[in-house]
PDB file of N, CA and C in Angstrom:
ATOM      1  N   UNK A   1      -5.604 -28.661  18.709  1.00  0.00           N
ATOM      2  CA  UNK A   1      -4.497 -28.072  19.430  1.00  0.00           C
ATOM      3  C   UNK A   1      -5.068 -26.993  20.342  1.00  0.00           C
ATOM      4  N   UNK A   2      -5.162 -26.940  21.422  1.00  0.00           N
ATOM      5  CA  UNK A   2      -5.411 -25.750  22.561  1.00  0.00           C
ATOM      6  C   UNK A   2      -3.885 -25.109  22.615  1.00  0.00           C
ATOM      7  N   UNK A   3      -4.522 -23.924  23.031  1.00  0.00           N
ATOM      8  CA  UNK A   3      -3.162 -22.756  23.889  1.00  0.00           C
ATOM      9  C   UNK A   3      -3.646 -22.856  24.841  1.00  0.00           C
ATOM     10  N   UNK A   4      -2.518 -22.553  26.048  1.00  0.00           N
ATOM     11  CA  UNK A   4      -2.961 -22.825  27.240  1.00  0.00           C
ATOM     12  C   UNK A   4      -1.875 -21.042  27.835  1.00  0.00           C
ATOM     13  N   UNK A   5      -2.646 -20.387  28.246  1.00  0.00           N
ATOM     14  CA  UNK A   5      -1.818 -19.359  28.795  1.00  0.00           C
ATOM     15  C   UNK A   5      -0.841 -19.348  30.131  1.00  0.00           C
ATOM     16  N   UNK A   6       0.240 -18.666  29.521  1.00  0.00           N
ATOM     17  CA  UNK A   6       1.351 -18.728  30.431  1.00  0.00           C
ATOM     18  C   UNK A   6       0.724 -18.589  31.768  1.00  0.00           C
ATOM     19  N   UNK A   7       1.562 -19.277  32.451  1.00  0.00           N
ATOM     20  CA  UNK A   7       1.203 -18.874  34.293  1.00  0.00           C
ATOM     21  C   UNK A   7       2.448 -17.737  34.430  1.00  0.00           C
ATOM     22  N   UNK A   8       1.731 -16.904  35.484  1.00  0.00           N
ATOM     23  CA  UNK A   8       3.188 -16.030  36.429  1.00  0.00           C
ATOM     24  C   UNK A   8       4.157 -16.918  36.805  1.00  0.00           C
ATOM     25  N   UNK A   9       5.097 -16.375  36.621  1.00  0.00           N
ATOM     26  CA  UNK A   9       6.717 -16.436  37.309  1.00  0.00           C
ATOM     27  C   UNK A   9       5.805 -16.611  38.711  1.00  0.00           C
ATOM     28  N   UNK A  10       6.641 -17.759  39.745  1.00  0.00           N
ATOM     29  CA  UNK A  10       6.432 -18.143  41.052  1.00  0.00           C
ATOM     30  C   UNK A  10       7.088 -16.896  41.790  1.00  0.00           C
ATOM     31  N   UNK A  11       7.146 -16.135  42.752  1.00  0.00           N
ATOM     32  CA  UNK A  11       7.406 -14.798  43.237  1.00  0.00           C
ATOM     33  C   UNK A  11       9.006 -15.359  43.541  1.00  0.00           C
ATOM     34  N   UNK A  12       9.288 -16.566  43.946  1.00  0.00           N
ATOM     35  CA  UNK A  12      11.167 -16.914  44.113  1.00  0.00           C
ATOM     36  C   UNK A  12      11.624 -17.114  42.714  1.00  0.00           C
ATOM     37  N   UNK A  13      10.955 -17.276  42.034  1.00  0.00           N
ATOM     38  CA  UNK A  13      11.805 -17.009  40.409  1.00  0.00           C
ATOM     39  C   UNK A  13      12.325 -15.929  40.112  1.00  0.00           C
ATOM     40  N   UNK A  14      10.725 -14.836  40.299  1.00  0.00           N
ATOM     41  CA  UNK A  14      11.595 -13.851  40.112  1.00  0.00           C
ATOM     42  C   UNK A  14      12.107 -12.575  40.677  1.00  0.00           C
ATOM     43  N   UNK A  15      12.140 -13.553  42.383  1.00  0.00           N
ATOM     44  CA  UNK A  15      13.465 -12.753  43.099  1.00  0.00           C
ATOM     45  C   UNK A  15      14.769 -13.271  42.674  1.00  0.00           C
ATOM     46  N   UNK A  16      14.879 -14.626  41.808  1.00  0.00           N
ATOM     47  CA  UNK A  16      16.191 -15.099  41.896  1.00  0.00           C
ATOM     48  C   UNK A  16      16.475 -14.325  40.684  1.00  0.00           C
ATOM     49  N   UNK A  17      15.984 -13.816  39.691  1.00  0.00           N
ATOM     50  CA  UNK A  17      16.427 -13.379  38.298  1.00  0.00           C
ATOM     51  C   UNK A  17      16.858 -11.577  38.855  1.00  0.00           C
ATOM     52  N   UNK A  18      15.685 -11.572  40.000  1.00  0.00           N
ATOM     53  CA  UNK A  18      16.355  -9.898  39.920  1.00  0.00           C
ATOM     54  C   UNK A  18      17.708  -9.811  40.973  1.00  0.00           C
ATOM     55  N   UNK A  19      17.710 -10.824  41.386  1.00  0.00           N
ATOM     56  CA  UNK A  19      19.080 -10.988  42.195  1.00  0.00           C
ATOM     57  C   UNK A  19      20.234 -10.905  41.420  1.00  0.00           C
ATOM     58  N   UNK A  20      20.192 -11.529  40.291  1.00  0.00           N
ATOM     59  CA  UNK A  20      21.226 -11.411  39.416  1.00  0.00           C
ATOM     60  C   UNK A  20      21.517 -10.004  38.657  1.00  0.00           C
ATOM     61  N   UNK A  21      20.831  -9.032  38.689  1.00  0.00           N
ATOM     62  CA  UNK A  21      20.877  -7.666  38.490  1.00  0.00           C
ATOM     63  C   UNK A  21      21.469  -7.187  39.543  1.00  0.00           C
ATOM     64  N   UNK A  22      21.440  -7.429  40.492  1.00  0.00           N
ATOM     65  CA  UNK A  22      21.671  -6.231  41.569  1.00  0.00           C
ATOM     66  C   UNK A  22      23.037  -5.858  42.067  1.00  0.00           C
ATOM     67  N   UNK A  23      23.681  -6.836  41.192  1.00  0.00           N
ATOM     68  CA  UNK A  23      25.729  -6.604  41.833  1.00  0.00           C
ATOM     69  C   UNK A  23      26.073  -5.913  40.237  1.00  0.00           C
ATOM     70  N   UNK A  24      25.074  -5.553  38.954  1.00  0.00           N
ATOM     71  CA  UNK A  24      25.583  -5.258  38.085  1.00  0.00           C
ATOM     72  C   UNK A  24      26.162  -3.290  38.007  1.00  0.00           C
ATOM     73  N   UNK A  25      27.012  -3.294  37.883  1.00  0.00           N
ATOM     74  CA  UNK A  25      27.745  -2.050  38.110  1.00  0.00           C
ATOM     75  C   UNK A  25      27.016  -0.687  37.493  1.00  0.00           C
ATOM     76  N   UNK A  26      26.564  -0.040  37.585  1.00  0.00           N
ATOM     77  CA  UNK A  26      26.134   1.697  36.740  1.00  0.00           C
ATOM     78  C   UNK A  26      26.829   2.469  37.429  1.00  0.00           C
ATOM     79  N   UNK A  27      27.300   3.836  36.014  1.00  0.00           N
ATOM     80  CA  UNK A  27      27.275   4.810  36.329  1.00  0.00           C
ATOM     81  C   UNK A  27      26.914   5.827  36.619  1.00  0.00           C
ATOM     82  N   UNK A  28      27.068   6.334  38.096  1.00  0.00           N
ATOM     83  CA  UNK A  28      25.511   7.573  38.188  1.00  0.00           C
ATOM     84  C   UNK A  28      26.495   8.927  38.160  1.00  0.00           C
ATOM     85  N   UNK A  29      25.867   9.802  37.765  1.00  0.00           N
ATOM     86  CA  UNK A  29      26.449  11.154  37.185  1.00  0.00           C
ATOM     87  C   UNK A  29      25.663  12.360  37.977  1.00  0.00           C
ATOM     88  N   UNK A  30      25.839  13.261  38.367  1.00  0.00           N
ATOM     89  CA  UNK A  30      24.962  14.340  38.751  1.00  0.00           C
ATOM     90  C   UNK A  30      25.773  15.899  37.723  1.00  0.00           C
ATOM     91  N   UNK A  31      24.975  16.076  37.294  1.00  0.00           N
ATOM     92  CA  UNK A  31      25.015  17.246  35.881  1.00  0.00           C
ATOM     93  C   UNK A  31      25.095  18.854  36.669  1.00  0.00           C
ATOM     94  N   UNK A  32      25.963  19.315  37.076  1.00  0.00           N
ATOM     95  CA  UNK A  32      25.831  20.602  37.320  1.00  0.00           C
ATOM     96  C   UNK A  32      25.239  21.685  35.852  1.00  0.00           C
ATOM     97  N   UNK A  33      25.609  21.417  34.889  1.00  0.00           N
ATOM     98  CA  UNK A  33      25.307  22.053  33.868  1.00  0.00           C
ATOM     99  C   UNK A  33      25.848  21.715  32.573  1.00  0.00           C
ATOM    100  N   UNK A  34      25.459  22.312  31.402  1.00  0.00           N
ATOM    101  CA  UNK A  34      26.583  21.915  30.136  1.00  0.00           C
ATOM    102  C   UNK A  34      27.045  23.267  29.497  1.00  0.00           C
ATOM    103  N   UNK A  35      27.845  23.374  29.270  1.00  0.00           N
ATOM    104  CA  UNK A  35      28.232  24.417  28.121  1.00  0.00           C
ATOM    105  C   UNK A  35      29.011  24.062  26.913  1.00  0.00           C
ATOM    106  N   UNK A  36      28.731  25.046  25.850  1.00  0.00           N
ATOM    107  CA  UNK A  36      29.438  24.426  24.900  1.00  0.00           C
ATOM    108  C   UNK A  36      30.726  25.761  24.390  1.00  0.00           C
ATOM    109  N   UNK A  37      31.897  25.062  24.039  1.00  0.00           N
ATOM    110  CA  UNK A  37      33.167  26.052  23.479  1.00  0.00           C
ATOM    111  C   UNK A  37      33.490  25.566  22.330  1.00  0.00           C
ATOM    112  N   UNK A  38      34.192  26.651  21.971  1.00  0.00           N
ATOM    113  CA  UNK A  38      35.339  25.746  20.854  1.00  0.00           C
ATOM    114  C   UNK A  38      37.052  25.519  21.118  1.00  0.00           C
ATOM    115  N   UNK A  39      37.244  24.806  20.358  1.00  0.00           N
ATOM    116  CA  UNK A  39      38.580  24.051  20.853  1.00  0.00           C
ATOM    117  C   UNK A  39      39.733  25.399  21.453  1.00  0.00           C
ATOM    118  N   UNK A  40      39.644  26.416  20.487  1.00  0.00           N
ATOM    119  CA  UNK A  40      40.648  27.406  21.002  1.00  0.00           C
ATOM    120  C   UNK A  40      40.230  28.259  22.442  1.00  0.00           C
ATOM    121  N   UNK A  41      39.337  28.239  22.634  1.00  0.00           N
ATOM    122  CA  UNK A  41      38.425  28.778  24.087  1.00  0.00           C
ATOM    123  C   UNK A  41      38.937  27.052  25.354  1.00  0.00           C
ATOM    124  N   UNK A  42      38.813  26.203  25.007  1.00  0.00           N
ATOM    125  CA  UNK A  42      39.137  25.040  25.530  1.00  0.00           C
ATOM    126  C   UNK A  42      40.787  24.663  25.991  1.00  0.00           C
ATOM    127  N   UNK A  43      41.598  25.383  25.217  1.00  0.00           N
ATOM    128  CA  UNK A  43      42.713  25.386  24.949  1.00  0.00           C
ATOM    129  C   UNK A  43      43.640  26.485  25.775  1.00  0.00           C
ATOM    130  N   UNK A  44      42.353  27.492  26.032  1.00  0.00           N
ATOM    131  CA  UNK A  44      42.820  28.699  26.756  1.00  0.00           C
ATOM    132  C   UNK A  44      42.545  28.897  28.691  1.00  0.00           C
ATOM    133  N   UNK A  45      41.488  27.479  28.636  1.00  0.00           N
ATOM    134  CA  UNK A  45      41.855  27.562  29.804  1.00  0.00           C
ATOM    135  C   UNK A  45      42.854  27.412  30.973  1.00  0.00           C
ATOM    136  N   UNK A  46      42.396  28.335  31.910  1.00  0.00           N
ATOM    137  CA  UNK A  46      43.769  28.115  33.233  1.00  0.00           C
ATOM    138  C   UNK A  46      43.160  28.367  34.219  1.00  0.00           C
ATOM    139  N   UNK A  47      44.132  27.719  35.522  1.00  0.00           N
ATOM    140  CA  UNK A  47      43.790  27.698  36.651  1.00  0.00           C
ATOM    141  C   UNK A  47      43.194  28.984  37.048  1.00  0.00           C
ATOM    142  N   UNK A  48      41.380  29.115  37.882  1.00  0.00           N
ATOM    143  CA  UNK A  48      40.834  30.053  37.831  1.00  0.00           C
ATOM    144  C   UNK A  48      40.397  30.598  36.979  1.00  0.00           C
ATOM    145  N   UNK A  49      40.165  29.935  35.595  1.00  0.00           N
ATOM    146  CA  UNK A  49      39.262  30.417  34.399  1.00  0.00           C
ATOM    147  C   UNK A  49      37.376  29.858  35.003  1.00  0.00           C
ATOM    148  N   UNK A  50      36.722  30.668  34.460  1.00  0.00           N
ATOM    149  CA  UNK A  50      35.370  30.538  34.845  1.00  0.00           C
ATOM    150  C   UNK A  50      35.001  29.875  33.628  1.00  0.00           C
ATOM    151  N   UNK A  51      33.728  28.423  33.481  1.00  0.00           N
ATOM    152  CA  UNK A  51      33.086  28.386  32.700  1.00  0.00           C
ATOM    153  C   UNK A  51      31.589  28.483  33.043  1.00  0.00           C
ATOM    154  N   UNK A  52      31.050  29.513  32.098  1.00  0.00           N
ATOM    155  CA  UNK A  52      29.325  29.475  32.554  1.00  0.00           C
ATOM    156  C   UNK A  52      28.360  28.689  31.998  1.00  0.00           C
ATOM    157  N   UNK A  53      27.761  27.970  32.686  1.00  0.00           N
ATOM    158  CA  UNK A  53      27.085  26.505  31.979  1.00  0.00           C
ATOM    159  C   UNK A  53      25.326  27.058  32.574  1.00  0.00           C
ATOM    160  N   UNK A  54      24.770  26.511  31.349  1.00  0.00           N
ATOM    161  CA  UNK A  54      23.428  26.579  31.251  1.00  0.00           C
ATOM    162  C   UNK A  54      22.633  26.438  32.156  1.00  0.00           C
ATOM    163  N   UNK A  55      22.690  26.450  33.542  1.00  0.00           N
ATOM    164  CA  UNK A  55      21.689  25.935  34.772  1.00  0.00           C
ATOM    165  C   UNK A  55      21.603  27.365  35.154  1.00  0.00           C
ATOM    166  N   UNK A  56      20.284  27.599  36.451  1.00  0.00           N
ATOM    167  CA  UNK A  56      20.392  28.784  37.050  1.00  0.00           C
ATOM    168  C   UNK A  56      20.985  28.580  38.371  1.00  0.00           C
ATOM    169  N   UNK A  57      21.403  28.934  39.179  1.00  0.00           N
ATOM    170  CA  UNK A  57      21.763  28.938  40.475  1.00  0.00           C
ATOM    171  C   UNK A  57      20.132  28.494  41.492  1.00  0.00           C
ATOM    172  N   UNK A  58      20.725  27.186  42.237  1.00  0.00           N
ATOM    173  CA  UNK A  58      19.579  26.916  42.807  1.00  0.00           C
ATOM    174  C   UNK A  58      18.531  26.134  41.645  1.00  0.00           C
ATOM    175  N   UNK A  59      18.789  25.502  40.674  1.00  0.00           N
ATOM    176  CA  UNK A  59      18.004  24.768  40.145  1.00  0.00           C
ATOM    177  C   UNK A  59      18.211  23.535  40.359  1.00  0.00           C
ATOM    178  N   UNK A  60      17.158  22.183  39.963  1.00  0.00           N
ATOM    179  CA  UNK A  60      17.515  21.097  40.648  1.00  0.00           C
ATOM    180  C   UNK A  60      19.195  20.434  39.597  1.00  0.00           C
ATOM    181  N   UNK A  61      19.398  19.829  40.498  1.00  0.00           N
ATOM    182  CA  UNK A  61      20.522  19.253  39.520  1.00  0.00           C
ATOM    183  C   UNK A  61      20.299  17.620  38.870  1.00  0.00           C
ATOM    184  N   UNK A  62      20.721  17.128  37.776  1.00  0.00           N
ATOM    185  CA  UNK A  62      20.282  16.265  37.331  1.00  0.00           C
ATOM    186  C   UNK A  62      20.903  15.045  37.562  1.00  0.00           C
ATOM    187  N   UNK A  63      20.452  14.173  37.252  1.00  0.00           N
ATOM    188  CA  UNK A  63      20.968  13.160  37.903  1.00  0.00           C
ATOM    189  C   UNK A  63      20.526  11.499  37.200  1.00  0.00           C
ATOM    190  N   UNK A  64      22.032  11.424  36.514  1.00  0.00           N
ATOM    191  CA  UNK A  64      21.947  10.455  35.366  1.00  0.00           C
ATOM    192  C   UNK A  64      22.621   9.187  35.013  1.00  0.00           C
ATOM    193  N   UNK A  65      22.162   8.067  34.978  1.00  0.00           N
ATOM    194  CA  UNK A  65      22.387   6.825  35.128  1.00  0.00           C
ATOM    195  C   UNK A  65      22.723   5.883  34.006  1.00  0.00           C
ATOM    196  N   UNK A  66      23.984   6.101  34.057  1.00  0.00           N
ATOM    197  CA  UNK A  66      24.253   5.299  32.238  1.00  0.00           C
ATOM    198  C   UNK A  66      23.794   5.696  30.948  1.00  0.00           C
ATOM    199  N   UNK A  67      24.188   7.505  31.501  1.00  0.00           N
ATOM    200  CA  UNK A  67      23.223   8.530  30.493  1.00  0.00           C
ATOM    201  C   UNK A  67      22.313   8.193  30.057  1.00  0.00           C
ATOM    202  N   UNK A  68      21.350   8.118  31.160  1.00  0.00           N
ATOM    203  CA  UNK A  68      19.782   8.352  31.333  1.00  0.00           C
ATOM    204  C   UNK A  68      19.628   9.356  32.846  1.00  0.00           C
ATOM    205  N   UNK A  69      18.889  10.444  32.157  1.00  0.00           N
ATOM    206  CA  UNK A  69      17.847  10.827  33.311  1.00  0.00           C
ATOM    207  C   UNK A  69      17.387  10.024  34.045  1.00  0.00           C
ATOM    208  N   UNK A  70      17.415  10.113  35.224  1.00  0.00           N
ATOM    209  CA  UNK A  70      16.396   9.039  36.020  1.00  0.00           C
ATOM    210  C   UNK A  70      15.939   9.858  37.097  1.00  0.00           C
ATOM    211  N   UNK A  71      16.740  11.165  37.675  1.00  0.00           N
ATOM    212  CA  UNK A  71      15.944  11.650  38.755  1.00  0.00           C
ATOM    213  C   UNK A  71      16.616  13.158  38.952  1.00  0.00           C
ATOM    214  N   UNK A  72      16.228  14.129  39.693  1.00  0.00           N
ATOM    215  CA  UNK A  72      16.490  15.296  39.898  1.00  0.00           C
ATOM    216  C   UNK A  72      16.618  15.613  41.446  1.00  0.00           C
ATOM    217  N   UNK A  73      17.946  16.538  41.835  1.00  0.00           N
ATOM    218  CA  UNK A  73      17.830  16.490  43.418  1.00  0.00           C
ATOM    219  C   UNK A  73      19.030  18.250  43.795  1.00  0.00           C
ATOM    220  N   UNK A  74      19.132  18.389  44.869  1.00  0.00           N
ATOM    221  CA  UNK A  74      19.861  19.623  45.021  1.00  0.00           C
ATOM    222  C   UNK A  74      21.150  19.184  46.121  1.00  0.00           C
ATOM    223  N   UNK A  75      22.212  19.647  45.714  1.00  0.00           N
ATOM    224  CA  UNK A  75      23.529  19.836  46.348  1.00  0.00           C
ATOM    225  C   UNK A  75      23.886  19.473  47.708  1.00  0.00           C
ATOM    226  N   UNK A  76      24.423  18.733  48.860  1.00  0.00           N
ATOM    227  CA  UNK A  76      24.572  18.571  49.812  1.00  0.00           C
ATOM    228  C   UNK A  76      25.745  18.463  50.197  1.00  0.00           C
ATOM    229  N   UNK A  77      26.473  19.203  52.180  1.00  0.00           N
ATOM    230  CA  UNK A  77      27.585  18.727  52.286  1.00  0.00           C
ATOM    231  C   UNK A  77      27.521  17.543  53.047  1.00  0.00           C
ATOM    232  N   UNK A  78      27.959  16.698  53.419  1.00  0.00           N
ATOM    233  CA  UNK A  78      27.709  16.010  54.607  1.00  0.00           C
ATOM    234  C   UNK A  78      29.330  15.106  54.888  1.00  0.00           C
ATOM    235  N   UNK A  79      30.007  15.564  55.728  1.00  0.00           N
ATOM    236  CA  UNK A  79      31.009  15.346  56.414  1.00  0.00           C
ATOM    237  C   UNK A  79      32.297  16.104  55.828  1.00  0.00           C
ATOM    238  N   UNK A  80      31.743  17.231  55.214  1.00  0.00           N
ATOM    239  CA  UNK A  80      33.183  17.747  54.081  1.00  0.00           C
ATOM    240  C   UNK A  80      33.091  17.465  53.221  1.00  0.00           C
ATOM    241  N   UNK A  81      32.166  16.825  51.923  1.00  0.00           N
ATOM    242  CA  UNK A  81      32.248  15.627  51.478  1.00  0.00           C
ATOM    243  C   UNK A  81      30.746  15.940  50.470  1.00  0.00           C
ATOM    244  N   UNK A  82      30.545  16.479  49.009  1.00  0.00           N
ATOM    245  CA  UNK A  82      29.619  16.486  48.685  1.00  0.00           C
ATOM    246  C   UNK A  82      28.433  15.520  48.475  1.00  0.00           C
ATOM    247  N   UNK A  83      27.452  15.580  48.477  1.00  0.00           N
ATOM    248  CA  UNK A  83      26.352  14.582  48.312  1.00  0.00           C
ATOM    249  C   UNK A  83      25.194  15.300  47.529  1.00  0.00           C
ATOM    250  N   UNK A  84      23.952  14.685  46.849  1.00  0.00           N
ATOM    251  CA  UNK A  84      23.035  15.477  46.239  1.00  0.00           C
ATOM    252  C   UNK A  84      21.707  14.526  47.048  1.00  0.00           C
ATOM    253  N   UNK A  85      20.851  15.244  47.607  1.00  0.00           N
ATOM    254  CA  UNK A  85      19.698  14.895  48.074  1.00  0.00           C
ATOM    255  C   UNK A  85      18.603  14.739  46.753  1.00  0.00           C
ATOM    256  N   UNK A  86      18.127  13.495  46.851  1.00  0.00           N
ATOM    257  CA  UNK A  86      16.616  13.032  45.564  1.00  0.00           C
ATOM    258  C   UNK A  86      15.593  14.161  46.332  1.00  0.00           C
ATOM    259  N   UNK A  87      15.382  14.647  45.048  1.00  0.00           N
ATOM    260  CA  UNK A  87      13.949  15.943  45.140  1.00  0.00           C
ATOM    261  C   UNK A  87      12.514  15.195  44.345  1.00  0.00           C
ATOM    262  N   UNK A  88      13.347  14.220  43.285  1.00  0.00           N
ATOM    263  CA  UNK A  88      12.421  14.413  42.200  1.00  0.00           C
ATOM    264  C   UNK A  88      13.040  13.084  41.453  1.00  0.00           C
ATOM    265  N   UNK A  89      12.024  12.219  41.318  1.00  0.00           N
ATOM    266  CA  UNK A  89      12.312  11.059  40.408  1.00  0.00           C
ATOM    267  C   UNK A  89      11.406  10.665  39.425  1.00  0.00           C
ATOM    268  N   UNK A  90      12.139  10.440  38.213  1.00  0.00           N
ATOM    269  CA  UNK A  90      11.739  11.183  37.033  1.00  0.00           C
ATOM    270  C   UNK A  90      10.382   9.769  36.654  1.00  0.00           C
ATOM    271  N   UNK A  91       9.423   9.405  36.106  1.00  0.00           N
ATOM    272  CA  UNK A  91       8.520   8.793  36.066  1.00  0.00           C
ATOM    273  C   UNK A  91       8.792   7.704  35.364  1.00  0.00           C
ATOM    274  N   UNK A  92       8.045   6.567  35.360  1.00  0.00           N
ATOM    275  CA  UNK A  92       8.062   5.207  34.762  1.00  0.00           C
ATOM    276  C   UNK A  92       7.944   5.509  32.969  1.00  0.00           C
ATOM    277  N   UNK A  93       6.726   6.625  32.799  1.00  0.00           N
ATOM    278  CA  UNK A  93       6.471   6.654  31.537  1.00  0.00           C
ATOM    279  C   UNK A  93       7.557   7.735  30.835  1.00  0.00           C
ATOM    280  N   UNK A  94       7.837   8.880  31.829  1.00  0.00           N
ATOM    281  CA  UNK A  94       8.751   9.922  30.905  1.00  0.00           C
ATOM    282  C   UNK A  94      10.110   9.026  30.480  1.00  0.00           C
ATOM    283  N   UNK A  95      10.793   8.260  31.645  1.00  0.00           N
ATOM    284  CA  UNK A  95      11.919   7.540  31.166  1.00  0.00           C
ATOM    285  C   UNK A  95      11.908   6.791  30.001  1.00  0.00           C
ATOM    286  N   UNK A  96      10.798   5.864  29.682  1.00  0.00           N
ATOM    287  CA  UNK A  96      10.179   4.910  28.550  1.00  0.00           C
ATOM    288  C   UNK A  96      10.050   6.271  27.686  1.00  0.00           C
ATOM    289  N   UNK A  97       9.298   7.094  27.673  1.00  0.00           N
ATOM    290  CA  UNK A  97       9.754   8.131  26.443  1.00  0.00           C
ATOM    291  C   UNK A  97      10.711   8.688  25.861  1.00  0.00           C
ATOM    292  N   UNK A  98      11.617   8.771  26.843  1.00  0.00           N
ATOM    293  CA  UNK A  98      13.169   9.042  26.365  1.00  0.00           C
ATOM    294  C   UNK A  98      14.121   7.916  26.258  1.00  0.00           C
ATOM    295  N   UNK A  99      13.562   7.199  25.759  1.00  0.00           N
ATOM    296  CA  UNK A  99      14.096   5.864  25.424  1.00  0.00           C
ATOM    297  C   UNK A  99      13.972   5.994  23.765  1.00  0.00           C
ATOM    298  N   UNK A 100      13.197   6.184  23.365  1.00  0.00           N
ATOM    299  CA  UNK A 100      12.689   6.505  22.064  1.00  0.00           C
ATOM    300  C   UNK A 100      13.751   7.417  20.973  1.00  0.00           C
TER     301      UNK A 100
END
C-alpha cells in the first residue's frame, strides 16, 4: 500500500470556497470603553447622567468582530456621520492566541 500526498487545492477551488464566505454577515463593534455598575447605579440613570469607562481620552479604540479583537483605530467624522480610521491590526498569531 503507498500514500501518496495530497496535492494543493487548484487556485479556482479555492477562490470558489472563499467566495462562499464573503456574503456571510459579522458583527463589527468599535468599544469606546467598559465600565462596570450595579443594578441600583443602572437604575438611576437619566438623561445627562455621565458614565466613566475605563479608556483614556485619545487612546486607540477597539475594534471587534463577533467579539473578537481584530484591530485598533481612532474616531472619525466624515459627512456628520461617525467613522473610526484602522491604526492597528491586531496579528495572525495574537488573534490565534486569544482564541484559546
Amino acid at each position: 500500500m503507498s500514500v501518496e500526498a495530497a496535492e494543493p487545492a487548484a487556485p479556482e477551488v479555492s477562490t470558489r470556497r472563499l467566495d462562499l464566505l464573503l456574503d456571510v454577515p459579522l458583527d463589527v463593534t468599535v468599544e469606546l470603553g467598559r465600565s462596570r455598575m450595579t443594578i441600583q447605579d443602572l437604575l438611576g440613570l437619566t438623561p445627562g447622567s455621565v458614565i466613566e469607562l475605563d479608556k483614556i481620552a485619545g487612546e486607540p479604540l477597539d475594534i471587534v468582530v463577533n467579539d473578537r479583537l481584530i484591530a485598533r483605530g481612532e474616531a472619525v467624522v466624515i459627512n456628520d456621520k461617525f467613522g473610526i480610521r484602522i491604526t492597528d491590526i491586531i496579528s495572525k498569531a495574537e488573534r490565534i492566541a486569544r482564541l484559546r
